[in-house]
Protein backbone atom coordinates (compact mmCIF):
# COMPACT_ATOMS: atom_id res chain seq x y z
CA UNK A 1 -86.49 326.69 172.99
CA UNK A 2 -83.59 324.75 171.43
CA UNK A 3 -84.11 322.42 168.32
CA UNK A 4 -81.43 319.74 168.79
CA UNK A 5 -80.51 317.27 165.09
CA UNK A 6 -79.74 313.71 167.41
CA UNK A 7 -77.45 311.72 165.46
CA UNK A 8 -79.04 308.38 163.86
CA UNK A 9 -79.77 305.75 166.33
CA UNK A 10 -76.37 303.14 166.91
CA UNK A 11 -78.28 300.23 167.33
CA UNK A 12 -80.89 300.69 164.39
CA UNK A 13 -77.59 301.63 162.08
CA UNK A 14 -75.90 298.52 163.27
CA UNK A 15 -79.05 295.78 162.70
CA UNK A 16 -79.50 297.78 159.47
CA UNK A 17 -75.89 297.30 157.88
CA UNK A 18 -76.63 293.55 159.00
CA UNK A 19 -80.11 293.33 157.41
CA UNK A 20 -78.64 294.78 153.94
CA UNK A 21 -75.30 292.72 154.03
CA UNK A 22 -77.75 289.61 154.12
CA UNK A 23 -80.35 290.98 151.80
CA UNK A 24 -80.69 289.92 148.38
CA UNK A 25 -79.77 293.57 146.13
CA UNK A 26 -78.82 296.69 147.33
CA UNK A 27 -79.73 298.53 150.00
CA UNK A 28 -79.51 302.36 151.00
CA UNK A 29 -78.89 303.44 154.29
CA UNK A 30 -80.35 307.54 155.03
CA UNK A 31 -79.18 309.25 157.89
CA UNK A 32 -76.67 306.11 159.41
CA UNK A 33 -75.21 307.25 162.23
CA UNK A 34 -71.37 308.51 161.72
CA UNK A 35 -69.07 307.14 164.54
CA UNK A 36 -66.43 304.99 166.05
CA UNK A 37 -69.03 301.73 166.39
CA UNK A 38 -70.78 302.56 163.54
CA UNK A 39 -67.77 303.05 161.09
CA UNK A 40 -66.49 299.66 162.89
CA UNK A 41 -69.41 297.44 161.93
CA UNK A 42 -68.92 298.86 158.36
CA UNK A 43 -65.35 298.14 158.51
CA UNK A 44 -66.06 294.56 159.69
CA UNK A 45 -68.33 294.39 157.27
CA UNK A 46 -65.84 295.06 154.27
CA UNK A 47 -62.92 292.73 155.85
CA UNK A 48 -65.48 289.98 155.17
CA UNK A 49 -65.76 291.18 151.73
CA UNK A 50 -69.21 293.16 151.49
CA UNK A 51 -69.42 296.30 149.60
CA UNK A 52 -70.27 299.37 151.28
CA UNK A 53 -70.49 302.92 149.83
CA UNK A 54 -70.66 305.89 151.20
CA UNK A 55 -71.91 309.09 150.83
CA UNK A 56 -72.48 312.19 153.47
CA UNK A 57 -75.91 311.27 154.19
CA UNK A 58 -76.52 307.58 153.37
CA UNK A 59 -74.60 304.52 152.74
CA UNK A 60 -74.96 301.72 150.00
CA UNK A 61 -74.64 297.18 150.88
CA UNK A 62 -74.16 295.39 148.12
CA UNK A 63 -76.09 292.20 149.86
CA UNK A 64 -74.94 288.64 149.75
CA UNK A 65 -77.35 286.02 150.73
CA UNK A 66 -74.92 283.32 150.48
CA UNK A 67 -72.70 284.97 153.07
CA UNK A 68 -69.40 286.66 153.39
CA UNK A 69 -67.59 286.99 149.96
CA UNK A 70 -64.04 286.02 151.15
CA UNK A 71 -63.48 282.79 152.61
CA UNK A 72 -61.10 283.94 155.03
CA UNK A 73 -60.95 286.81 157.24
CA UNK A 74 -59.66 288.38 160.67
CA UNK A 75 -62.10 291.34 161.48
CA UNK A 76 -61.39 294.04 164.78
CA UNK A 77 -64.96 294.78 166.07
CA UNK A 78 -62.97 297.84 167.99
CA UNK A 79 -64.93 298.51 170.79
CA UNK A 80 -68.24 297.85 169.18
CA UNK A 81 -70.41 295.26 171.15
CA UNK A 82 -72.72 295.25 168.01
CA UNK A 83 -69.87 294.37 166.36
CA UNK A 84 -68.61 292.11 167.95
CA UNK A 85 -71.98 290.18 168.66
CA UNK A 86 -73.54 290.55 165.24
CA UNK A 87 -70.93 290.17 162.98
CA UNK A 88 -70.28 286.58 164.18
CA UNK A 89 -73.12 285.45 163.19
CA UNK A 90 -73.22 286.84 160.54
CA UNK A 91 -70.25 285.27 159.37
CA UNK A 92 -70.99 281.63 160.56
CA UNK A 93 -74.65 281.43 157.70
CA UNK A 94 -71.17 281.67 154.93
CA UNK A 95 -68.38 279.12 154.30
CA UNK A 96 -64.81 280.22 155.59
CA UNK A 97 -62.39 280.77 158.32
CA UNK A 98 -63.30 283.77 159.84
CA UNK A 99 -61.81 285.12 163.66
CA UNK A 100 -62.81 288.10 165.76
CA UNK A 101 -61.13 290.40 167.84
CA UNK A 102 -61.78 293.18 169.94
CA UNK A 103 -60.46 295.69 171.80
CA UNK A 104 -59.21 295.03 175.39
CA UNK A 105 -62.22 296.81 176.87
CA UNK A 106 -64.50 294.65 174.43
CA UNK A 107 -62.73 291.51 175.49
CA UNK A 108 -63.99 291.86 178.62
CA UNK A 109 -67.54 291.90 177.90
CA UNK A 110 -69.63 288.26 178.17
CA UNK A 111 -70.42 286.36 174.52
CA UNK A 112 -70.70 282.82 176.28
CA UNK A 113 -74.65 282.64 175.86
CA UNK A 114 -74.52 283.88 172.19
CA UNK A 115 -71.52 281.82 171.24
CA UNK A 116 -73.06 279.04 173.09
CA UNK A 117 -76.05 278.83 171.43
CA UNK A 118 -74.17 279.01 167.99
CA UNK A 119 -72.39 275.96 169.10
CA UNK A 120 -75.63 274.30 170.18
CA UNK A 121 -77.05 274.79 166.49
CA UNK A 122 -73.73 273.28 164.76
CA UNK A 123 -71.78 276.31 164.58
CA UNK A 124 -67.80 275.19 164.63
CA UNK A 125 -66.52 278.09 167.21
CA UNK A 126 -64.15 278.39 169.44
CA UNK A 127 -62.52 280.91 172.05
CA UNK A 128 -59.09 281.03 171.65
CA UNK A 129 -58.39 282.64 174.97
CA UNK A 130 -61.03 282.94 177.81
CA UNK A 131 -63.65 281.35 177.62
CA UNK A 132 -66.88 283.26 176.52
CA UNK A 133 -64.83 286.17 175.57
CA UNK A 134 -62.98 287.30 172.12
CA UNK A 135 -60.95 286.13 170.49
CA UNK A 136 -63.11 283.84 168.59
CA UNK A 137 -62.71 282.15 165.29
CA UNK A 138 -65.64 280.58 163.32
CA UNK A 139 -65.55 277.66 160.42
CA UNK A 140 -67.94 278.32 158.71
CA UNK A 141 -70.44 276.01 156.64
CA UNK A 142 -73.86 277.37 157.08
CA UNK A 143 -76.13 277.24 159.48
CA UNK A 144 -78.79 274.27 159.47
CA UNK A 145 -81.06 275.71 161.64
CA UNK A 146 -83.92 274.04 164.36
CA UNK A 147 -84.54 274.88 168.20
CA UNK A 148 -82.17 276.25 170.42
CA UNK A 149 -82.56 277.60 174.37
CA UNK A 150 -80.79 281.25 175.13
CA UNK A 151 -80.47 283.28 178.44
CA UNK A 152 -80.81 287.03 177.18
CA UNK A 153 -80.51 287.86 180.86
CA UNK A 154 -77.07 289.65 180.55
CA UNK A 155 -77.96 291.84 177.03
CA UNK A 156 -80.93 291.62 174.57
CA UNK A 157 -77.51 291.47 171.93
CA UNK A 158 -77.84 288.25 172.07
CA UNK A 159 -81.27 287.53 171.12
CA UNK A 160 -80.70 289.96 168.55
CA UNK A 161 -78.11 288.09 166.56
CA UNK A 162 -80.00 284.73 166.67
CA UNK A 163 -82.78 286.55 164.91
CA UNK A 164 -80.98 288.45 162.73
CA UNK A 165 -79.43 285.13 161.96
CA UNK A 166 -82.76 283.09 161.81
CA UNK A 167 -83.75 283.72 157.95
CA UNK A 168 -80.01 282.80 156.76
CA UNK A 169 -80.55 279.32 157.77
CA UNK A 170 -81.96 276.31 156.05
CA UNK A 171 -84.41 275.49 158.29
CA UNK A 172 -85.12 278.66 160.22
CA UNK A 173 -84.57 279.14 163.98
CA UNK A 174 -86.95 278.26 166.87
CA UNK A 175 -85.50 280.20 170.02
CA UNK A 176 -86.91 279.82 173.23
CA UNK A 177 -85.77 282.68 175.41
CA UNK A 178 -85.31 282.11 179.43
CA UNK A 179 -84.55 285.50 180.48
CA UNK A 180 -84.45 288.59 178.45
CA UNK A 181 -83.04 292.36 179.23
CA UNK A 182 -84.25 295.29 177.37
CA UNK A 183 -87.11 293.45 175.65
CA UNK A 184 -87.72 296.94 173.74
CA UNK A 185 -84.32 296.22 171.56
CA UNK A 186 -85.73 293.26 170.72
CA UNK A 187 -88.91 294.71 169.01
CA UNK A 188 -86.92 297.09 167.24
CA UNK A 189 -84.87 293.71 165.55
CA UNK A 190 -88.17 292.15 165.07
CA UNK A 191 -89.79 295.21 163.14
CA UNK A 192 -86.77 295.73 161.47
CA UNK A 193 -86.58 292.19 159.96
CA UNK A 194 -90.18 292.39 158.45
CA UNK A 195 -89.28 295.44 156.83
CA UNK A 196 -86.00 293.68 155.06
CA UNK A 197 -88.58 290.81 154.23
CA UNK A 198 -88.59 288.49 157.36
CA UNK A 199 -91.02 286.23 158.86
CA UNK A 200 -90.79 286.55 162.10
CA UNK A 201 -92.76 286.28 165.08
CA UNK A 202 -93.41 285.36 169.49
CA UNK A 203 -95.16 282.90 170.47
CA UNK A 204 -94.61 283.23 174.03
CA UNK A 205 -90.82 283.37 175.28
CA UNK A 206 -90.43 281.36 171.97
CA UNK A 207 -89.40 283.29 168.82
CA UNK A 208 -90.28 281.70 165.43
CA UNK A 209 -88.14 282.62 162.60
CA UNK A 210 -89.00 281.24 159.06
CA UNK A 211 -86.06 280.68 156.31
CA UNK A 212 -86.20 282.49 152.60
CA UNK A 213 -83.64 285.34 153.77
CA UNK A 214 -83.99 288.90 153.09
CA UNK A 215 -85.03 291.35 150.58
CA UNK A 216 -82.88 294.77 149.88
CA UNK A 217 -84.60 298.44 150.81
CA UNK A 218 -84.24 301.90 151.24
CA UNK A 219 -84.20 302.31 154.91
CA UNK A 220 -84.16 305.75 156.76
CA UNK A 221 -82.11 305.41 160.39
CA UNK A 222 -84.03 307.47 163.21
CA UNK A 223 -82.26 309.61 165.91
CA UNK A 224 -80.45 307.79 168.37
CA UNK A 225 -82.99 307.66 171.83
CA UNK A 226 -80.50 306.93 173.84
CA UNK A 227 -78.61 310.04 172.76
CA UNK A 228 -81.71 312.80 172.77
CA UNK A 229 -81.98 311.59 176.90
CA UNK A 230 -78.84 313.92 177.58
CA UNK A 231 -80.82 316.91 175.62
CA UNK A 232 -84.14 316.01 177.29
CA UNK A 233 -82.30 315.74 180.99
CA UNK A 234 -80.83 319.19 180.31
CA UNK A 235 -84.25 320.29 179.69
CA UNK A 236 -85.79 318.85 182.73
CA UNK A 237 -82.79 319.97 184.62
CA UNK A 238 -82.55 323.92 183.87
CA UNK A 239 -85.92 324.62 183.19
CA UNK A 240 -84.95 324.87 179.55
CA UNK A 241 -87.36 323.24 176.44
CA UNK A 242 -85.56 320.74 174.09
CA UNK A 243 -87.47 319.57 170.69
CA UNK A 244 -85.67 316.42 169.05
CA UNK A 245 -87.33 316.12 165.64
CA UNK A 246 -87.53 312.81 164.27
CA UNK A 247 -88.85 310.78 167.33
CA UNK A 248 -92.43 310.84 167.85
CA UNK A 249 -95.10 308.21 168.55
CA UNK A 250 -94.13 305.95 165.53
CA UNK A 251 -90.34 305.57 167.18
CA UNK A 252 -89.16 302.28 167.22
CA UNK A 253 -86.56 303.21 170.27
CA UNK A 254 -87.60 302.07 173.52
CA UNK A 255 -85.00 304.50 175.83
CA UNK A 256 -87.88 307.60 174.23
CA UNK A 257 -89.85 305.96 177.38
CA UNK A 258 -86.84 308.23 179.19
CA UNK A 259 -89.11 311.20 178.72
CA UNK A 260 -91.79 309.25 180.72
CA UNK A 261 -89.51 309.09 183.80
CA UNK A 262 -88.55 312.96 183.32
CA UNK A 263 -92.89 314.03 183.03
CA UNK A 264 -93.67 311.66 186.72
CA UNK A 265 -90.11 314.01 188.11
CA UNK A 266 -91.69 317.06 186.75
CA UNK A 267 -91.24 318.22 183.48
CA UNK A 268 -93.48 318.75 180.58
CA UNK A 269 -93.38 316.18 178.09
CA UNK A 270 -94.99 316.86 174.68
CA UNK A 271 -94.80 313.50 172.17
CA UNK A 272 -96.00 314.20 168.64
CA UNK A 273 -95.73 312.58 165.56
CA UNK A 274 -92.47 313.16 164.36
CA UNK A 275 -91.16 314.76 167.44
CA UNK A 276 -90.91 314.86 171.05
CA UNK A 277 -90.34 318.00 173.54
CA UNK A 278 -89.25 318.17 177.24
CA UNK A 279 -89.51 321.52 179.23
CA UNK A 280 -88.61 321.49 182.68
CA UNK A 281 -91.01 323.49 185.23
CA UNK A 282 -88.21 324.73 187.60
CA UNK A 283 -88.02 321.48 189.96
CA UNK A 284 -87.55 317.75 189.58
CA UNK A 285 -89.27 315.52 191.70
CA UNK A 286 -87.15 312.18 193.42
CA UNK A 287 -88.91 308.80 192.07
CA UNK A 288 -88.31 305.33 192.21
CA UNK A 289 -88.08 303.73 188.92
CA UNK A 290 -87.29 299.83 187.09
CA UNK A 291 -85.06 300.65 184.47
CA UNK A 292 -84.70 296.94 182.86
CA UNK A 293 -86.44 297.97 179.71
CA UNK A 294 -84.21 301.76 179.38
CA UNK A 295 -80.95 301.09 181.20
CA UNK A 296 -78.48 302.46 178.63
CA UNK A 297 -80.63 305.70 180.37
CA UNK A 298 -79.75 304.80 183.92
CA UNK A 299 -76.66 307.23 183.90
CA UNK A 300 -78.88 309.85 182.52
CA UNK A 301 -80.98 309.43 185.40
CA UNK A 302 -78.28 309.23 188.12
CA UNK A 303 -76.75 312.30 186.70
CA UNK A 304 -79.69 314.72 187.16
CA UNK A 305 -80.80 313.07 190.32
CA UNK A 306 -78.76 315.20 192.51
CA UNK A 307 -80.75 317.93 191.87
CA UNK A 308 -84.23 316.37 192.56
CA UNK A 309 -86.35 316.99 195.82
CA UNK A 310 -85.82 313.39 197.09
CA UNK A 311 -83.99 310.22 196.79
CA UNK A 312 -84.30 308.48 193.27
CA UNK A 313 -84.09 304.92 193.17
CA UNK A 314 -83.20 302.75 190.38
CA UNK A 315 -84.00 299.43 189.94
CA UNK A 316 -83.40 296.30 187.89
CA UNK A 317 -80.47 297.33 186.17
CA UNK A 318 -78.17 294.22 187.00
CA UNK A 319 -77.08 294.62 183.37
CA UNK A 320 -75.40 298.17 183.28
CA UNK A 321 -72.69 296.34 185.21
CA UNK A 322 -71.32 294.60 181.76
CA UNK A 323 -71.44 297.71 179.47
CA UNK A 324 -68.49 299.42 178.57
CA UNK A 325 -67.73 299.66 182.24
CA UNK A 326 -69.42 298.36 185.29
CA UNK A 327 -71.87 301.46 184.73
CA UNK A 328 -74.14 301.37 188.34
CA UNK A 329 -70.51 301.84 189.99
CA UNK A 330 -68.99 304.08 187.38
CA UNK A 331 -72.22 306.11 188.40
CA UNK A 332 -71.86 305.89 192.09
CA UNK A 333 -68.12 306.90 192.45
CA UNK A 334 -68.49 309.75 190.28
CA UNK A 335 -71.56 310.77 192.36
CA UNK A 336 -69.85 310.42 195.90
CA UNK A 337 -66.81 312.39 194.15
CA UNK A 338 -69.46 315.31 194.21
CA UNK A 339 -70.27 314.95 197.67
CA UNK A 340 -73.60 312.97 196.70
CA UNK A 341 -74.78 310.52 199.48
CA UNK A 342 -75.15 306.90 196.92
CA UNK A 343 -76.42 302.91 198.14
CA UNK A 344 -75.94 300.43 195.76
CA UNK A 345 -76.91 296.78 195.52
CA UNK A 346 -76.58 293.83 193.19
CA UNK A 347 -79.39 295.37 190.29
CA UNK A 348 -80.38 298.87 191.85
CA UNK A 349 -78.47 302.86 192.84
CA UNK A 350 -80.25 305.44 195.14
CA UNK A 351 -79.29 308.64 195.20
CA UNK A 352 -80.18 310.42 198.24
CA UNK A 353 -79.89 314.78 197.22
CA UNK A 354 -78.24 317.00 200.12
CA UNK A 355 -75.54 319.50 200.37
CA UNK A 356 -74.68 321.99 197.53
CA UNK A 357 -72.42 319.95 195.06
CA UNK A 358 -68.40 321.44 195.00
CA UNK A 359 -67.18 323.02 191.53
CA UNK A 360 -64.11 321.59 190.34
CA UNK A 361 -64.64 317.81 190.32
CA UNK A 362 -63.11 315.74 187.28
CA UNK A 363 -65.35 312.47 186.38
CA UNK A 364 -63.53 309.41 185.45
CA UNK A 365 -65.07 308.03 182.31
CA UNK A 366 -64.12 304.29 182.58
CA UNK A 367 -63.74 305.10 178.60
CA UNK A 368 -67.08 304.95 178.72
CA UNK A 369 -68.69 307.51 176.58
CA UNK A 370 -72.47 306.99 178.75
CA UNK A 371 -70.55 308.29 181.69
CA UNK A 372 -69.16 311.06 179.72
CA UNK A 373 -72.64 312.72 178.08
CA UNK A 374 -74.28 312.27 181.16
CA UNK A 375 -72.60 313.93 183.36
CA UNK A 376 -72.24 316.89 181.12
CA UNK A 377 -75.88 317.25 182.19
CA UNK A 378 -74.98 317.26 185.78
CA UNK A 379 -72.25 320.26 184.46
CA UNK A 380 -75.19 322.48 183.52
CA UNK A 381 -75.43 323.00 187.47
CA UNK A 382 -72.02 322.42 188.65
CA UNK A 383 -69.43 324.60 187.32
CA UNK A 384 -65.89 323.25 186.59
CA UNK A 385 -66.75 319.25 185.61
CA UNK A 386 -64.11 317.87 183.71
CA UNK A 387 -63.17 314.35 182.10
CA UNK A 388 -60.62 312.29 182.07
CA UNK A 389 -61.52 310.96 179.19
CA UNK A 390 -63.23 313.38 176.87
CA UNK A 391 -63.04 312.05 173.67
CA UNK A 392 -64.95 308.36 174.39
CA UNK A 393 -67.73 309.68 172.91
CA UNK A 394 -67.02 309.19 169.30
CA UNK A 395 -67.72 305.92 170.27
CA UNK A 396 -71.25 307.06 169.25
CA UNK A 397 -71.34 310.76 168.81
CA UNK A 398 -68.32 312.49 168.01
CA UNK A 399 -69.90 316.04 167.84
CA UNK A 400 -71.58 315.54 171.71
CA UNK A 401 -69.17 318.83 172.90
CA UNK A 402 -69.73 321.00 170.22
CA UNK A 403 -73.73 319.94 170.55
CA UNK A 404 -73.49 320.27 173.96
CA UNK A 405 -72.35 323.48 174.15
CA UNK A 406 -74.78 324.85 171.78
CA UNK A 407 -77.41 323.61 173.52
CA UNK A 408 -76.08 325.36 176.63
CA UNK A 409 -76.41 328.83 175.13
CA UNK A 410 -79.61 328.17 173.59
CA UNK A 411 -81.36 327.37 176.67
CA UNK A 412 -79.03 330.46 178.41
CA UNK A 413 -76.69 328.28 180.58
């Protein structure tokens, strides 16, 4: 049995340095995750004049209710989409000048629903190239506040920074949502808030978010979900047992419902308290399965479905094509590369297991550090996988290899 230590979750770290930047006092971080996003967010974070501290094993926000402390600022969001998304609006409940960049692969990602909606609630912003796409600079006076209409359809990100946003206004915000992705992230913002202090709650597709702003905490960052499916997959996949301590029943992550697809494919699933296990039982069963609610696990999935008894279907993941990289292809062409038979559509992959898969094949990333992790997985059982593109994943776990490959003698691969 292997133990694996999961790095802290990237999207709890991220909504956390934004709760404690906005929160009145100082706040301590435990167990933020260390990496290329998170460091970015924290880096944006002290361009716009917000003191952060840090320490091995927890960081410190000074928090500023009133808003950034510099009146003008140009902040990189690197390749962070948190970043990028977030920090915006963040930056439009001060009073400055503030523009946003990103990195070319970030530029390419869709903001025009967020950005939109700031606009529709008296936010001065503009795109200064494309349209719905960084750059973007903000003059900022505050937000006032009142009802505003967002399509979520494309990421849950979105949603996410209105709320975040909503207490930091005069009047609060009154969001009516009319379509949502990954409605799990969004209850992992919403808890997160009424820990910091929020009022905030659903009515409906309508989210209600009171003014008064945010209180400072001590806030401890669970493992990463999204991270412990490469662990559990391996598991599932080699007829190893995995134990991620730290995510249990009281887990705020929805991608931990991963383990749910892995038990109805075959493998033993044991969810306690304060940690979950996966054993695999020597086969893996095909499925069909709606990922709309998990997809950053949808290359998990496609990775270790060459291996299963039957096809395995995915579903409702229309979204994975405006990650990093257009991830449902990204999936497919590295699949066919092994000789895997692959359909695709609009929203959905199939994966239909045959022949023996060749040793030897190199996986092209897309930069895409997803692609990277879970294809490792699909390594465990094809000797000779390499990547063009290793060293992505710092993006959110710089130590994957070295983890990785401890976790490959432990369960004897």
């Amino acid at each position: 049995m292997a133990v694996v230590d999961i790095p802290g979750s990237k999207s709890i770290t991220a909504r956390a340095l934004f709760l404690a930047a906005a929160a009145d006092g100082v706040t301590t971080l435990t167990r933020p995750l260390r990496s290329d996003d998170s460091e970015g967010f924290a880096e944006g974070l002290r361009t716009l004049g917000y003191r952060v501290g840090r320490t091995p094993d927890a960081w410190q926000i000074d928090g500023r209710p009133q808003g950034p402390a510099v009146t003008d600022a140009e902040v990189y969001c690197r390749d962070g989409a948190t970043t990028a998304r977030f920090l915006p609006a963040l930056a439009a409940a001060g009073h400055g000048s503030y523009r946003f960049d990103a990195s070319a692969q970030m530029r390419r990602r869709p903001l025009l629903p967020l950005t939109r909606a700031l606009r529709d609630l008296g936010v001065d912003l503009r795109h200064e190239e494309a349209e719905g796409h960084h750059p973007l600079r903000i003059e900022a006076a505050g937000v006032e506040g009142g009802d505003v209409v967002l399509d979520a359809g494309q990421s849950s990100q979105y949603l996410t920074a209105l709320l975040l946003l909503g207490p930091l206004t005069r009047k609060g915000l009154r969001i009516t949502v009319t379509d949502l992705v990954s409605q799990p992230y969004v209850e992992i913002t919403l808890a997160m808030m009424r820990t910091f202090g929020a009022d905030v709650r659903r009515d409906g597709a309508t989210y209600l978010v009171a003014p008064g702003g945010y209180t400072a905490t001590t806030y401890a960052v669970e493992p990463d979900a999204s991270t412990a499916s490469y662990f559990f997959a391996a598991a599932a996949l080699t007829g190893g047992e995995v134990t991620v301590p730290g995510l249990g029943t009281g887990a705020l992550q929805g991608d931990l419902g991963f383990v749910d697809v892995l038990r109805r494919m075959g493998a033993r699933v044991e969810i306690g308290a304060d940690r979950t296990t996966v054993a695999g039982t020597g086969g893996l069963r095909g499925v069909t399965v709606n990922m709309r609610d998990i997809s950053d696990t949808m290359p998990t999935l496609a990775a270790i479905a060459p291996f299963a008894d039957g096809p395995v279907r995915i579903e409702d993941v229309a979204n994975t094509r405006v990650k990093e990289c257009d991830r449902l292809e990204a999936c497919a062409e590295n699949l066919r590369r092994l000789g895997v038979e692959v359909a695709t559509g609009p929203d959905w992959i199939e994966i239909r297991p045959g022949a023996a898969l060749p040793a030897g094949a190199e996986i092209k990333t897309y930069g895409d550090h997803r692609i990277v992790m879970s294809f490792a997985v699909t390594g465990l059982r094809t000797p000779g996988i390499s990547f063009d593109d290793p060293g992505c994943v710092r993006k959110t776990f710089p130590g994957f290899h070295e983890a990785f490959a401890e976790l490959r003698r432990d369960i004897g691969q």
